[in-house]
Each structure stands twice: as C-alpha cells, then as structure tokens.
Protein backbone atom coordinates (compact mmCIF):
# COMPACT_ATOMS: atom_id res chain seq x y z
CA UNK A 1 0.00 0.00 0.00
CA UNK A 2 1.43 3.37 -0.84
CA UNK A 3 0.55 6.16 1.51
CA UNK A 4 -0.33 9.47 -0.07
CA UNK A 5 2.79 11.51 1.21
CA UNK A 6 4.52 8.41 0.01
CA UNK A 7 8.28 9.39 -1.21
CA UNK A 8 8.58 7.53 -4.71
CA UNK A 9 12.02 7.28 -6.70
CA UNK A 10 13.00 6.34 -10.04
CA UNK A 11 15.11 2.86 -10.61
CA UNK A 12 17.19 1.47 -13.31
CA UNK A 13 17.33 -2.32 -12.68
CA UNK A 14 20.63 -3.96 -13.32
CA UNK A 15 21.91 -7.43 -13.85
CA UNK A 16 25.68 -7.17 -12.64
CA UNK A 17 28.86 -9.48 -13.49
CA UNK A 18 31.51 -9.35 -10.79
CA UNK A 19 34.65 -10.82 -9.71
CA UNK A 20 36.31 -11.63 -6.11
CA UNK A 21 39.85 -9.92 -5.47
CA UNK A 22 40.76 -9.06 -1.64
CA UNK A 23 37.86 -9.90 0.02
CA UNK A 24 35.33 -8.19 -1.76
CA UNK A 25 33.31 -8.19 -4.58
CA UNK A 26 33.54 -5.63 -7.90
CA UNK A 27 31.54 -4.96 -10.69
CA UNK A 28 32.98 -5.97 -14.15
CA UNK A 29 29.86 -5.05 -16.04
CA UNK A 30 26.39 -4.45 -15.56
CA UNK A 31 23.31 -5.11 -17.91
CA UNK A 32 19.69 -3.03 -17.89
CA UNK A 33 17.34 -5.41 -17.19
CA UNK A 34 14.34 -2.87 -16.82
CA UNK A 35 14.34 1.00 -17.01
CA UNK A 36 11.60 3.36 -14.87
CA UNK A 37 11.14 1.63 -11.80
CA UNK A 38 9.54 3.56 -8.99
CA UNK A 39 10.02 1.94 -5.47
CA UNK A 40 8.84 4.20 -2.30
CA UNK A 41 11.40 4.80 0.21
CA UNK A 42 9.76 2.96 2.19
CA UNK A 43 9.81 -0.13 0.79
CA UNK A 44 11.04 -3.46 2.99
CA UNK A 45 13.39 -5.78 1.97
CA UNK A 46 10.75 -8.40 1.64
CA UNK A 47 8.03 -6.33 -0.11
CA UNK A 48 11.20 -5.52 -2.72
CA UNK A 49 11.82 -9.39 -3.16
CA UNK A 50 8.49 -10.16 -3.60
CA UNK A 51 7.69 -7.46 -6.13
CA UNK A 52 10.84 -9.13 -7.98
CA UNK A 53 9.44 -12.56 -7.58
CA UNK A 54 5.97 -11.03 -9.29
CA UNK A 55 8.12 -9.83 -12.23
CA UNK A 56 10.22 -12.61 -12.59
CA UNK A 57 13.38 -10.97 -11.96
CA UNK A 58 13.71 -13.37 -8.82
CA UNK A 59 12.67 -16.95 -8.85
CA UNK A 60 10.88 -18.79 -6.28
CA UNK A 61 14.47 -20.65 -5.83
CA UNK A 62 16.10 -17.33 -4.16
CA UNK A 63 13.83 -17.17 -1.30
CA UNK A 64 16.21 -17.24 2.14
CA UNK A 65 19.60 -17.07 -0.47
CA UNK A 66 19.65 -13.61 -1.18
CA UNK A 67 20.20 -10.55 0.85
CA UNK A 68 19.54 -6.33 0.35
CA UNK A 69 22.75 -4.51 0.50
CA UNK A 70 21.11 -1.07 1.02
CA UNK A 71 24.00 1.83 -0.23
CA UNK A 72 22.40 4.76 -1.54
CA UNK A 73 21.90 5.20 -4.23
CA UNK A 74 22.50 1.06 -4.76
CA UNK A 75 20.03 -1.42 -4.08
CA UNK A 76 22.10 -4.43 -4.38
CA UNK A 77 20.71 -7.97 -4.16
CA UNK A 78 23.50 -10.41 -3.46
CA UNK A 79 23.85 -14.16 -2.93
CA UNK A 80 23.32 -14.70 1.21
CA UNK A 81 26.20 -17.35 1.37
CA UNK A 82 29.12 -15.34 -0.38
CA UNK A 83 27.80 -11.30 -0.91
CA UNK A 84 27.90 -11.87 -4.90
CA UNK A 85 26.06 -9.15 -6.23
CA UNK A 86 23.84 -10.17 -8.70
CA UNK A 87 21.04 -7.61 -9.31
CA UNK A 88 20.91 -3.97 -8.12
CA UNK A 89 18.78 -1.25 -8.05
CA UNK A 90 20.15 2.14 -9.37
CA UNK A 91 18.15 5.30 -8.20
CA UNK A 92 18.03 7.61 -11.17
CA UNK A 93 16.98 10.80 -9.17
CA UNK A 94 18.85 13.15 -6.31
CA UNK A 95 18.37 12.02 -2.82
C-alpha cells in the first residue's frame, strides 16, 4: 500500500557481473534489465523481493539465499552465502 505523502524514486534495474579480489566483490559489467522503476522509500526488503518474484526478476528458488545490500543510491541484491552481487537497483533521481 502506498501512503499518499509516500516518497517515490525512479530505478534502473541492473543485472551485474563481478569478480572476487581481496575480500570483496567488484563490478565488471552491468546489464539493464528494466528502465523506470519507482520503489517508495519505504519499501522493505521483503516487499522488494516479492515485487521481484511477481516480475520474474527473482525466482521462487532465491527465497532465504539472497540478501539487500542497502548503499544509496544502490540497491544491491546479493547471494546470502558469499555477498555476490547479482542484481541492483540504481536510483536515477537526487536524494
């Protein structure tokens, strides 16, 4: 339910490719997946994966195995077990 003072941003969805080197995780390219998606600020990490589920962005498969890495202005959904990011969530307007 969106509330009527609701804050709603624009999102780029991304598929991302990365690589491990020194304990982290980078980017080596990214994909669009889906252009003008509006989230509201408020939006919970579990309302987010279910709204992916619904558009087929997330299978059934990843429920419990992936996590919200919340960096503004990334959304990144990564693998629970080892913090791969594999999908992200790029805010395309100014905080």
């Amino acid at each position: 339910m969106i509330l009527q003072d609701e804050v709603m941003r624009r999102y780029k969805l991304v598929s991302i490719d990365a690589w491990r080197e020194d304990g982290g995780w980078h980017w080596n390219n990214q994909c669009e997946v889906e252009d003008g998606i509006y989230l509201a600020d408020s939006t919970t990490p579990r309302e987010l994966f279910g709204f992916m589920r619904r558009n087929d962005w997330l299978s059934d498969y990843s429920k419990g195995r992936v996590r919200l890495d919340d960096a503004w202005p990334y959304l990144t959904i990564e693998k629970r077990s080892t913090g791969e990011p594999v999908l992200c969530f790029i805010c395309e307007e100014d905080s």
